[in-house]
Protein backbone atom coordinates (compact mmCIF):
# COMPACT_ATOMS: atom_id res chain seq x y z
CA UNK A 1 50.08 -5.54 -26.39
CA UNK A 2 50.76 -4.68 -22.60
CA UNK A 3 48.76 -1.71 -23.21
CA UNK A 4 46.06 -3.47 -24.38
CA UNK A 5 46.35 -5.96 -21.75
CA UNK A 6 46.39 -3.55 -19.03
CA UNK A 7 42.92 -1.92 -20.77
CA UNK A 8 41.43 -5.15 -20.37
CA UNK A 9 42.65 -5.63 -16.63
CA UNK A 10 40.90 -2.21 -15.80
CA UNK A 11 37.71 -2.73 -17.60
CA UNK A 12 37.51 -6.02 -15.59
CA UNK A 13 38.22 -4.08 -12.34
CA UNK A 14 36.37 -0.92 -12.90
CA UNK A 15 33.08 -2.16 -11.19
CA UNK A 16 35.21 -3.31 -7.66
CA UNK A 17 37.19 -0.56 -8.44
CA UNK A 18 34.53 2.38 -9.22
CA UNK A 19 31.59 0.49 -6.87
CA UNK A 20 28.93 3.05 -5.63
CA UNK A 21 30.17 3.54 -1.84
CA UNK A 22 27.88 2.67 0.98
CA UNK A 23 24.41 4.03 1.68
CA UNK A 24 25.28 6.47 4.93
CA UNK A 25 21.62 5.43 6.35
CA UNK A 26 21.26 7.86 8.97
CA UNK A 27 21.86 10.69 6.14
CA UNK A 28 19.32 9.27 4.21
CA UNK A 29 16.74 8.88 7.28
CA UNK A 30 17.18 12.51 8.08
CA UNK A 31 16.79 13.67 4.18
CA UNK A 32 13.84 11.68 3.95
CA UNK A 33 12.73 13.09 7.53
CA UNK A 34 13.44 16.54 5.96
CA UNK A 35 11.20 16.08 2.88
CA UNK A 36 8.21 15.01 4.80
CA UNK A 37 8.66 17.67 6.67
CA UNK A 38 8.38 20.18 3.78
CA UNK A 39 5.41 17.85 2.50
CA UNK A 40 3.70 18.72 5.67
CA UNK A 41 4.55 22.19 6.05
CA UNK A 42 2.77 22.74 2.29
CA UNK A 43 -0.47 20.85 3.71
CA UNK A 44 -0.32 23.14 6.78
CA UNK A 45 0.39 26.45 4.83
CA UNK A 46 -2.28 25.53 1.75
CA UNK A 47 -4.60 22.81 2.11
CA UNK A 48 -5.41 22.57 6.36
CA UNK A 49 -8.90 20.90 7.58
CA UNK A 50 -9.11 19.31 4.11
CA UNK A 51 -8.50 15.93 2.28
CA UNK A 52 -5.32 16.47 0.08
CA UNK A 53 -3.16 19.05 -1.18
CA UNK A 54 -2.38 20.13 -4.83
CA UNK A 55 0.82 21.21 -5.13
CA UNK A 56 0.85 22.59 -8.18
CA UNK A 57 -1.74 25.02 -7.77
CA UNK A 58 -1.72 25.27 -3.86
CA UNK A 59 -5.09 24.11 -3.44
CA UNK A 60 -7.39 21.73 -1.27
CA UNK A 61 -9.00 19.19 -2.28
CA UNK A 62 -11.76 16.70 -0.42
CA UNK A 63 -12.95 14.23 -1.74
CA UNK A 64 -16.41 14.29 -1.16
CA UNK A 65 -17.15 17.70 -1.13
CA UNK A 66 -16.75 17.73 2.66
CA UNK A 67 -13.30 17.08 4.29
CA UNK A 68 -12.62 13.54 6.07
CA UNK A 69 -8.98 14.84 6.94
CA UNK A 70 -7.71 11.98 5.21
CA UNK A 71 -4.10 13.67 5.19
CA UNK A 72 -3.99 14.67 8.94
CA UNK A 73 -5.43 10.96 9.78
CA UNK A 74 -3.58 9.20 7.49
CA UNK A 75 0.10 10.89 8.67
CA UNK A 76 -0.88 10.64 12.15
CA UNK A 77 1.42 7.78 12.96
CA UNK A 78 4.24 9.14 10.54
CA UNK A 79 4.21 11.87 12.22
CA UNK A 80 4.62 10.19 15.30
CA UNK A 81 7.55 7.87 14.08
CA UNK A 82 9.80 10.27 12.78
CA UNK A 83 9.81 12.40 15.78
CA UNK A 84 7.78 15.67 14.97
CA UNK A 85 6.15 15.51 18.45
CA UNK A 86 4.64 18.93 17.80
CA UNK A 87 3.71 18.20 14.18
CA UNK A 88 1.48 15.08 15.58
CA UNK A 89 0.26 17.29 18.38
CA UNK A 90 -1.20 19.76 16.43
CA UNK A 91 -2.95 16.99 13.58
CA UNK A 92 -4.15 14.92 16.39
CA UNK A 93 -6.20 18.06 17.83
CA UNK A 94 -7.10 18.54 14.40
CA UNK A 95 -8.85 15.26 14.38
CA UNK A 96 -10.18 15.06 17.74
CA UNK A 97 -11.48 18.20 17.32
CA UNK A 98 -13.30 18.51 14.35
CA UNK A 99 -13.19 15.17 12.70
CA UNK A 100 -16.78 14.32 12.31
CA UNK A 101 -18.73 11.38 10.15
CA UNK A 102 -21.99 12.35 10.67
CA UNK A 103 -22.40 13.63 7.02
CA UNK A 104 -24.42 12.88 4.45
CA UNK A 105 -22.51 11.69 1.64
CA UNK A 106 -21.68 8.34 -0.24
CA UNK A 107 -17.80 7.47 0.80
CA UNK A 108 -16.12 4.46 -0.54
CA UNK A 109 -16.16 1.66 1.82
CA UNK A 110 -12.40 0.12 0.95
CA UNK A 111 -10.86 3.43 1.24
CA UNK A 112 -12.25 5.25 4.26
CA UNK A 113 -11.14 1.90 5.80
CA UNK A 114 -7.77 1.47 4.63
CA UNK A 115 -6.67 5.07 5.83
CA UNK A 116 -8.96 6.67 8.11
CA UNK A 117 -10.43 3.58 10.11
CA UNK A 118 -6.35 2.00 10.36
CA UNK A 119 -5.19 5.72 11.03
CA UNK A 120 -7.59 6.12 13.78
CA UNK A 121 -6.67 2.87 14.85
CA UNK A 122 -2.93 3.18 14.57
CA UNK A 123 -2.92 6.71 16.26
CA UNK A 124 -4.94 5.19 19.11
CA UNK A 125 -2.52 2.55 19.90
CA UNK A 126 0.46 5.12 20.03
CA UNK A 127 -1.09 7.35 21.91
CA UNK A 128 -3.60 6.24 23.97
CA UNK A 129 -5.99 9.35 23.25
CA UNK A 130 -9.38 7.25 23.33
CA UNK A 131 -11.08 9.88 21.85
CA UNK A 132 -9.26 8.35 18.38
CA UNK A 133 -10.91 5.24 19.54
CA UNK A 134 -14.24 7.19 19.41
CA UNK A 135 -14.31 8.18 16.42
CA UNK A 136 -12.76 4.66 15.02
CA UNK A 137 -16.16 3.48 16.66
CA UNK A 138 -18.34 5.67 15.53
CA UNK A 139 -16.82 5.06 11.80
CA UNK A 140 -16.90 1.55 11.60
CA UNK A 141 -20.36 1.15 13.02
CA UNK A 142 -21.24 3.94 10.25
CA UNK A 143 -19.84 1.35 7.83
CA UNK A 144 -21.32 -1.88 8.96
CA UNK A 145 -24.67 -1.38 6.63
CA UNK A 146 -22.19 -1.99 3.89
CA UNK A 147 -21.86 -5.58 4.71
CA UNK A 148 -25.94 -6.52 4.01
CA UNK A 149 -25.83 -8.21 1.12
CA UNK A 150 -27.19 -11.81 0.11
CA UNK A 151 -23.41 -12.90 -0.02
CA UNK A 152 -22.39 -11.27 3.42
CA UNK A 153 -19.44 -9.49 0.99
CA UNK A 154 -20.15 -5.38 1.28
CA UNK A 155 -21.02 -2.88 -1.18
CA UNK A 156 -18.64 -0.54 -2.09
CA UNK A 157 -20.67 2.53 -1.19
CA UNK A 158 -22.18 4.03 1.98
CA UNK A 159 -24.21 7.12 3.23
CA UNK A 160 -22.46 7.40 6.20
CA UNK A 161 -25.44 9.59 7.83
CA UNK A 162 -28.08 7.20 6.00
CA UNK A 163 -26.84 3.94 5.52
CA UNK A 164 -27.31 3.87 1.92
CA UNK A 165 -25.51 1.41 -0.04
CA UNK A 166 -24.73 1.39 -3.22
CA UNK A 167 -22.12 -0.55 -5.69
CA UNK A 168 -22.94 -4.50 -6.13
CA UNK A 169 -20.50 -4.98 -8.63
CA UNK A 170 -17.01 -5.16 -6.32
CA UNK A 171 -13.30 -6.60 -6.39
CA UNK A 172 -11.29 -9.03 -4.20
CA UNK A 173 -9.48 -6.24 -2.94
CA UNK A 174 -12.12 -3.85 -1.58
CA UNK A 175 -14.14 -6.79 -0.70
CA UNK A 176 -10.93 -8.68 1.48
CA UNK A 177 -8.87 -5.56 2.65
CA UNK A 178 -11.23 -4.88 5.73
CA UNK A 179 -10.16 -7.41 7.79
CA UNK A 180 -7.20 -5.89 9.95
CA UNK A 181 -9.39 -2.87 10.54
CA UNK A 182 -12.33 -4.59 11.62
CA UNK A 183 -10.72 -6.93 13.44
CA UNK A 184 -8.26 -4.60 15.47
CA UNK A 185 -11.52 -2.28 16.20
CA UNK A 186 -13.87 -5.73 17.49
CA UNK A 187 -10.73 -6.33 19.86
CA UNK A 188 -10.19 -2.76 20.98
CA UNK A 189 -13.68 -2.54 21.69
CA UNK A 190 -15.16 -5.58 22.59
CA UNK A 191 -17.61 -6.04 19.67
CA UNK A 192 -17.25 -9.13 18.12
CA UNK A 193 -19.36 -7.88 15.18
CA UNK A 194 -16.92 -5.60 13.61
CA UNK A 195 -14.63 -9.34 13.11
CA UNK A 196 -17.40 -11.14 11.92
CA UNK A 197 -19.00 -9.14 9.34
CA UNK A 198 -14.80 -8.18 8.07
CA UNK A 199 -14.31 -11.81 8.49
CA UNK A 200 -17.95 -13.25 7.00
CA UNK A 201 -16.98 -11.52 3.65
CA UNK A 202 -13.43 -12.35 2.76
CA UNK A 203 -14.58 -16.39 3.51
CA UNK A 204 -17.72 -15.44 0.87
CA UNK A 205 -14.75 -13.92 -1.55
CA UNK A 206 -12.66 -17.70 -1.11
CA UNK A 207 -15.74 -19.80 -1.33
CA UNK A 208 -15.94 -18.07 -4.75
CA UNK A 209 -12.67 -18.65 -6.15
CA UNK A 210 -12.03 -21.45 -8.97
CA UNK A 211 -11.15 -24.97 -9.46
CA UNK A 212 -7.76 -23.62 -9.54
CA UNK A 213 -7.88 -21.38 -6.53
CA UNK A 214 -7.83 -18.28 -8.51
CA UNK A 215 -9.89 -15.35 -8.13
CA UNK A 216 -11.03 -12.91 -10.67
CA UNK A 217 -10.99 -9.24 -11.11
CA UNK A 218 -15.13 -8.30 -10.57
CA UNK A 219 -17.68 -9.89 -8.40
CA UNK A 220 -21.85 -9.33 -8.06
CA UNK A 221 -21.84 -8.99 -4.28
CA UNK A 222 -25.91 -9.58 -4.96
CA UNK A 223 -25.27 -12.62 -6.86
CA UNK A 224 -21.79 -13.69 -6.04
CA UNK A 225 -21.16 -14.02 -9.90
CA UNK A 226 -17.94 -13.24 -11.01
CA UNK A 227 -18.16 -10.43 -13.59
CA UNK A 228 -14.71 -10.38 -14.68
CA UNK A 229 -12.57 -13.76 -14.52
CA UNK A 230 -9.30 -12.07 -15.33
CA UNK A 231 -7.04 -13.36 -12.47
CA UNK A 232 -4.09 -11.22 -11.68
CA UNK A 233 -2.03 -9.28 -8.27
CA UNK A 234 -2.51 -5.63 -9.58
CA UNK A 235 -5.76 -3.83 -8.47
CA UNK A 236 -8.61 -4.69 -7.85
CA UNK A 237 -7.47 -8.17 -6.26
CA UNK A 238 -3.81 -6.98 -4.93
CA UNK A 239 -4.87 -6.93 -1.10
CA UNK A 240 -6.87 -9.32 -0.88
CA UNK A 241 -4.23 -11.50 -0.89
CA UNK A 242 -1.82 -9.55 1.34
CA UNK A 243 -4.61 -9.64 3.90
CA UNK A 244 -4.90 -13.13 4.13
CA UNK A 245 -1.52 -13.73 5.17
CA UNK A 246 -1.58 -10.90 7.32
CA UNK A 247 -5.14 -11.62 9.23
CA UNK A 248 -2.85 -14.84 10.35
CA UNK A 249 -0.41 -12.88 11.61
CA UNK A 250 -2.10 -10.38 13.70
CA UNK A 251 -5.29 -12.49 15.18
CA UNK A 252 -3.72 -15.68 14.68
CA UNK A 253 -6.29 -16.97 12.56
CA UNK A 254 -6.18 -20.46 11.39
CA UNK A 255 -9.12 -19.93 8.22
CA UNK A 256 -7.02 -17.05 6.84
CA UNK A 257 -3.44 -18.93 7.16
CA UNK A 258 -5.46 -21.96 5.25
CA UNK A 259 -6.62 -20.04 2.43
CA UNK A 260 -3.56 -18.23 2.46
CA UNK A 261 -1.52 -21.04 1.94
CA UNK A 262 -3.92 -22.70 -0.72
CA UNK A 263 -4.13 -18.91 -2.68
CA UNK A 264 0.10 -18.34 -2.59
CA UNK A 265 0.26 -21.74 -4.79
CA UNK A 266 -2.18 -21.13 -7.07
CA UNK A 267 -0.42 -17.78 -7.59
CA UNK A 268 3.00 -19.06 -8.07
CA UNK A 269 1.78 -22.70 -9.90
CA UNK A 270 -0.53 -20.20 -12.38
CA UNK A 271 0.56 -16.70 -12.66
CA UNK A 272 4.31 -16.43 -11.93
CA UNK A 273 5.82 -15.99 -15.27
CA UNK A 274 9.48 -16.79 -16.45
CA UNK A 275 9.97 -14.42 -18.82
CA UNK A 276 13.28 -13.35 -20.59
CA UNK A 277 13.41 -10.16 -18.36
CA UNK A 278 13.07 -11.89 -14.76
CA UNK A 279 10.53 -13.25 -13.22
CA UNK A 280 6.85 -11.58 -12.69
CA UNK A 281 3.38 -12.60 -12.49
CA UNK A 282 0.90 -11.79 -15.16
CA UNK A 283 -2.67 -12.52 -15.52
CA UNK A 284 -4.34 -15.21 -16.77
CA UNK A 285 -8.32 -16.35 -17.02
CA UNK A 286 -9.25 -17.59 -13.41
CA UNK A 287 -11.21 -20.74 -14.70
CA UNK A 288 -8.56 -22.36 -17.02
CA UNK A 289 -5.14 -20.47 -15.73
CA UNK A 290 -4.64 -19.67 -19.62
CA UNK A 291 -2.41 -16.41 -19.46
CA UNK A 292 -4.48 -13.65 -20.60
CA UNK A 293 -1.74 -10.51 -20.57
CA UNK A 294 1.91 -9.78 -19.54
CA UNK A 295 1.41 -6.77 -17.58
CA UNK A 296 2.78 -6.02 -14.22
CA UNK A 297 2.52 -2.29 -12.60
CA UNK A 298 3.40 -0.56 -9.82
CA UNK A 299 0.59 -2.27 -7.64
CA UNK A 300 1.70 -5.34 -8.18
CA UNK A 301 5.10 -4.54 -6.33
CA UNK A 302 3.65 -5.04 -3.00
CA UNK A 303 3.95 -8.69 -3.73
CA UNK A 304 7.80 -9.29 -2.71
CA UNK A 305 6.82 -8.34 0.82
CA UNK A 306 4.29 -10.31 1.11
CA UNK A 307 6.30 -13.11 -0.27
CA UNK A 308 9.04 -12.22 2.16
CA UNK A 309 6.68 -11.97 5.10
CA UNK A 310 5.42 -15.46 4.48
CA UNK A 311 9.07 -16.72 4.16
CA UNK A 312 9.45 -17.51 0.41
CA UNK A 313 12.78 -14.73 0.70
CA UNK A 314 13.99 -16.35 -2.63
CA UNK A 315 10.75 -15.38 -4.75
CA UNK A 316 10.76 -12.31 -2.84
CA UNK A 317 14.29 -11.17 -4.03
CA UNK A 318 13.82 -12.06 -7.80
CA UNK A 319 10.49 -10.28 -7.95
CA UNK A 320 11.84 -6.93 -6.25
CA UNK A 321 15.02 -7.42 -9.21
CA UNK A 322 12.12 -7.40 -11.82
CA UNK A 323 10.51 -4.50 -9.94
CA UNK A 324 13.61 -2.44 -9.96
CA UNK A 325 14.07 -3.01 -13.67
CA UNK A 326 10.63 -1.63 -14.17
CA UNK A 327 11.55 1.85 -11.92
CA UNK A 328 14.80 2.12 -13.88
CA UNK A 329 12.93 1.85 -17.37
CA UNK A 330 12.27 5.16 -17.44
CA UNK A 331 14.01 6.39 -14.48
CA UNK A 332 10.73 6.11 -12.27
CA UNK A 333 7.97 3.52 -12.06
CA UNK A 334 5.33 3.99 -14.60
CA UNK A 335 1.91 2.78 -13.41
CA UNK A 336 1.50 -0.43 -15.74
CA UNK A 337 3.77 -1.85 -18.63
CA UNK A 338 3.78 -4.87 -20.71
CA UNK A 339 6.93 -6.89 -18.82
CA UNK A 340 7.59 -9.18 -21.73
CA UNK A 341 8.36 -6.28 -24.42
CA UNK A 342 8.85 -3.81 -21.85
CA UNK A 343 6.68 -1.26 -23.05
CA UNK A 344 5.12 1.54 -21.02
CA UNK A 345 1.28 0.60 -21.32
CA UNK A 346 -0.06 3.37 -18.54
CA UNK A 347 2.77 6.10 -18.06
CA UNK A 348 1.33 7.96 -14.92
CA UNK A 349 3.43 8.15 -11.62
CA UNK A 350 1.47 7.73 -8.83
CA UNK A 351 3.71 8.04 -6.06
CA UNK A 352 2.72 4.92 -4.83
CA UNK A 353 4.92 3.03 -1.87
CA UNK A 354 4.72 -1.16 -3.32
CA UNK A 355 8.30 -1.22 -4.64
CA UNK A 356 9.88 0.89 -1.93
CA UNK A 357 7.71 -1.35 1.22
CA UNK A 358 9.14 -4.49 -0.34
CA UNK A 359 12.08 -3.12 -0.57
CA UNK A 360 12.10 -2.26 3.47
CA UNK A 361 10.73 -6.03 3.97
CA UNK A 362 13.73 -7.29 1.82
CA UNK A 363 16.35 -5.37 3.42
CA UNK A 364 14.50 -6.57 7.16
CA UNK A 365 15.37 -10.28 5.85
CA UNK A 366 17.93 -9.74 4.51
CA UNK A 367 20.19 -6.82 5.58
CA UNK A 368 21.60 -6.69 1.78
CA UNK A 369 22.97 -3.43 1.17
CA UNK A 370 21.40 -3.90 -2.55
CA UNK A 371 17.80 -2.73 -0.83
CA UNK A 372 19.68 0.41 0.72
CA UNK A 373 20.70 1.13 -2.72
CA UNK A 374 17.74 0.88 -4.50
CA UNK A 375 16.32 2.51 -1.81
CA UNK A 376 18.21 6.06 -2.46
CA UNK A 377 17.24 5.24 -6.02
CA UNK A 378 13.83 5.54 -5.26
CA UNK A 379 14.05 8.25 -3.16
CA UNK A 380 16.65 10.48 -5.27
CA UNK A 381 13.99 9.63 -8.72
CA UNK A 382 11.45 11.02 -6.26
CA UNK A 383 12.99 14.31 -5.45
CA UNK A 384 13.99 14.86 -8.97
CA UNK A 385 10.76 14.52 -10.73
CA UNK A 386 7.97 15.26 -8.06
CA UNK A 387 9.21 17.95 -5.87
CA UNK A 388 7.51 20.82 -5.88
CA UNK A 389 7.23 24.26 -3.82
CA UNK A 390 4.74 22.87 -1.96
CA UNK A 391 5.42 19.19 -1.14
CA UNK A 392 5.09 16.37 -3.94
CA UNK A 393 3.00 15.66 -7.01
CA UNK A 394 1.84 12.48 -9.14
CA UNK A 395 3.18 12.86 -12.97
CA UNK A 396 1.15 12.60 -15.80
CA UNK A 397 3.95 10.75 -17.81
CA UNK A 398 7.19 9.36 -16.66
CA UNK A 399 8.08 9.61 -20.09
CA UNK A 400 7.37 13.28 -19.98
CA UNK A 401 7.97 13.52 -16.50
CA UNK A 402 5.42 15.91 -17.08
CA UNK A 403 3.40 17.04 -13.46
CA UNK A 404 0.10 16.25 -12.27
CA UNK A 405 -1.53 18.33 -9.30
CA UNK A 406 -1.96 15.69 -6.53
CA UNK A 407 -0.45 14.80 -3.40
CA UNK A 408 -2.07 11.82 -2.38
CA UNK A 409 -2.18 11.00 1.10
CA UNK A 410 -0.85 7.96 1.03
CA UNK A 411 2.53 9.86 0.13
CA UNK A 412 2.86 10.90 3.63
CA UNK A 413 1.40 7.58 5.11
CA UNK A 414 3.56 5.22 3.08
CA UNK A 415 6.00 6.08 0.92
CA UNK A 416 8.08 8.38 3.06
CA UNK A 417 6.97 6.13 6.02
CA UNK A 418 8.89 3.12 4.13
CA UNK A 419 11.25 4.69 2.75
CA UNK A 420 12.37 6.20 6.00
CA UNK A 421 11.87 2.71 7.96
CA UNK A 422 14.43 1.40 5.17
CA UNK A 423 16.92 3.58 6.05
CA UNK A 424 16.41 4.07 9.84
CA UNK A 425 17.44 1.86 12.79
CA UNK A 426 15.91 -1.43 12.35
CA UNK A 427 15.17 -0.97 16.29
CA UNK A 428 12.56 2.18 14.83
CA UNK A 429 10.03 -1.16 14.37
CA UNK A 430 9.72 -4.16 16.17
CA UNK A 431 8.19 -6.57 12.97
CA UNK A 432 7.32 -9.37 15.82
CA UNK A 433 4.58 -6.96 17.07
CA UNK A 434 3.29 -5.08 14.83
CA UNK A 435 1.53 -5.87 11.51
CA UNK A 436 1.14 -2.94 8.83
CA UNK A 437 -2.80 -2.23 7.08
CA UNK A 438 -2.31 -1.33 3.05
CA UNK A 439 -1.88 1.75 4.05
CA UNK A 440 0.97 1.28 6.34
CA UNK A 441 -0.65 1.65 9.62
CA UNK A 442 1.32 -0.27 12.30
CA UNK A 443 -1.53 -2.29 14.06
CA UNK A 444 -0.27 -3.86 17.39
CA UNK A 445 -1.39 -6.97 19.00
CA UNK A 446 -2.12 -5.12 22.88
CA UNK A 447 -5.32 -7.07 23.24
């Protein structure tokens, strides 16, 4: 009996007893530090002047035929915040150099925006180097034909040498998430029209949404008809929302803090879902807040930050926990799953940064150890499945764990950006001032 007894008494004490020891944070800064690094040195060695790097096969790839040098833009800054001073040197002469948009091809409006307009942006402010600012300039005003439509909300396409457009049928996100861009380059610059056209469409987007302040998934920028009415936080709408709160912070404006405030109840009265495996929000039809699916995806995980940024720290933490169970499903993220059966329902790994930036924003609110942890989680599934030879690839399956042949640039512009923020000083970024793009691009108020 005091054998059993004792059995008991251990079992009871083995998780105080056995409990994983503290994250050493500076270790893990420097290991991340170190695997960006070797991400970097593979773009250098295989896939310079062009878009993105595939590992796998140690190959460019641009994305239009023609590079944009969305990799050297987009890891400007992280470059710059870890410390390789030479590293940054040598992109930013890159860019200055022989970054051109003068080329005739059809780019897409949302993503030029999101990483080489806020790149541009972001590598102006920390260095100075106007010539960044230039080309910014010369971008955005390349962009601006994008914006006339009936509705004032932009088409998703654009000749950048013409001014073609092309696209009418859009999404909250690509139609909302131009907004810190355009606005930081009107101030920068002095040209109010960049702010007004950014700020023109996201007010068109609102004016559009429901009775019960939803939005849905597709809109006829021609018409302003909603094509799709499926209301959700994945893509397609994701940003839109985290650009509301954030055009608040960063220009102080008193529209976007309104519909901010009136969107973030709609989404918690109408899509936050109790379900027996935590908390998460699902989608439901926009018109009559009927829920339409359980699914939740690695998009969707940028939502605890947000949450956390706009004070609700409670939400925030029991979203992340229902985030967390979804990376440790499979031992990685999978891109979509059904949250109420917990089935995979899109198995790709994307190496996307959502779970890992909330993460940082939780552990910034915080300063529970529990985000450190997860944290190394994240980072130690990462090594193991998507290190390669030469940097870091997507998966095809995180059932499979089976490699794709992509490193996207947003790898190097987010998710070893966050992941290193989590882990280094909290004195590395000063949240008061700055306010991150989608992309992770620290925009500054200096104007």
């Amino acid at each position: 009996m005091r054998l059993r007894i004792a059995a008991v008494v251990l079992l009871l004490s083995a998780p105080a007893m056995f409990a994983a020891p503290p994250v050493d944070r500076a270790a893990m800064a420097a290991k991340v530090r170190a695997e960006f690094l070797h991400s970097w040195k593979a773009y250098e060695q295989y896939a310079w002047g062009h878009d993105e790097l595939r590992p796998l096969t140690k190959q460019p790839r641009d994305w239009y035929g023609q590079s944009l040098l969305m990799t050297p833009v987009d890891s400007l800054d992280t470059l710059i915040l870890m410390g390789f001073d030479n590293e940054a040197q040598k992109a930013k002469t890159l860019i200055v150099d022989r970054l051109s948009f003068d080329k005739d091809i059809d780019v897409k409006v949302f993503e030029v925006t999101i990483r080489l307009l806020g790149g541009l942006l972001s590598g102006y402010q920390l260095t100075g180097d106007a010539r960044l600012l230039h080309l910014a300039d010369d971008l955005g005003a390349r962009l601006l034909p994008a914006f006339n439509t009936p509705t004032g909300m932009p088409y998703m396409y654009v000749n950048l040498r013409t001014g073609k457009t092309s696209g009418a049928r859009s999404n909250p996100a690509e139609i909302g998430t131009l907004i810190l861009e355009f606005g930081t380059l009107s101030k920068l610059t002095n040209k109010p029209v960049y702010f007004e056209k950014a700020k023109r469409a996201i007010v068109e987007l609102y004016k559009r949404r429901s009775k019960i302040d939803l939005v849905g998934e597709e809109i006829d920028v021609e018409t302003g008809a909603w094509v799709s009415k499926a209301s959700h936080v994945g893509g397609g709408i994701d940003s839109y929302y985290e650009y509301l709160l954030k055009c608040s912070r960063l220009f102080g404006d008193k529209d976007c803090e309104s519909m901010w405030k009136t969107s973030i109840a709609a989404l918690n009265k109408h899509l936050a879902d109790e379900a027996p495996t935590g908390l998460w929000y699902g989608e439901v039809d926009m018109d009559s807040g009927k829920r339409t699916s359980s699914e939740f995806g690695a998009l969707h995980a940028f939502l605890p930050a947000v949450l956390v940024m706009s004070g609700d720290v409670k939400r925030g933490r029991r979203l992340e926990e229902s985030c967390f169970r979804m990376w440790t499903l499979r031992g990685i993220e999978p891109e979509v799953l059904d949250y109420r059966t917990m089935t995979i329902k899109h198995a790709g790994y994307q190496l996307r940064p959502e779970i890992i930036e909330s993460a940082w924003y939780l552990h910034r609110a915080t300063h529970d150890d529990r985000y450190l942890m997860m944290g190394q989680t994240f980072f130690d599934s990462i090594v193991a499945h998507c290190r390669t030879e030469a940097g870091y690839t997507t998966l095809k399956s995180v059932v499979t764990m089976e490699k794709s042949d992509l490193m996207p640039s947003y790898f190097l512009a987010e998710t070893l950006k966050y992941l290193y923020l989590l882990f280094a000083p909290d004195a590395a970024m000063n949240m008061d001032k700055v306010v991150f793009n989608t992309e992770a691009h620290p925009l500054r108020r200096t104007w």
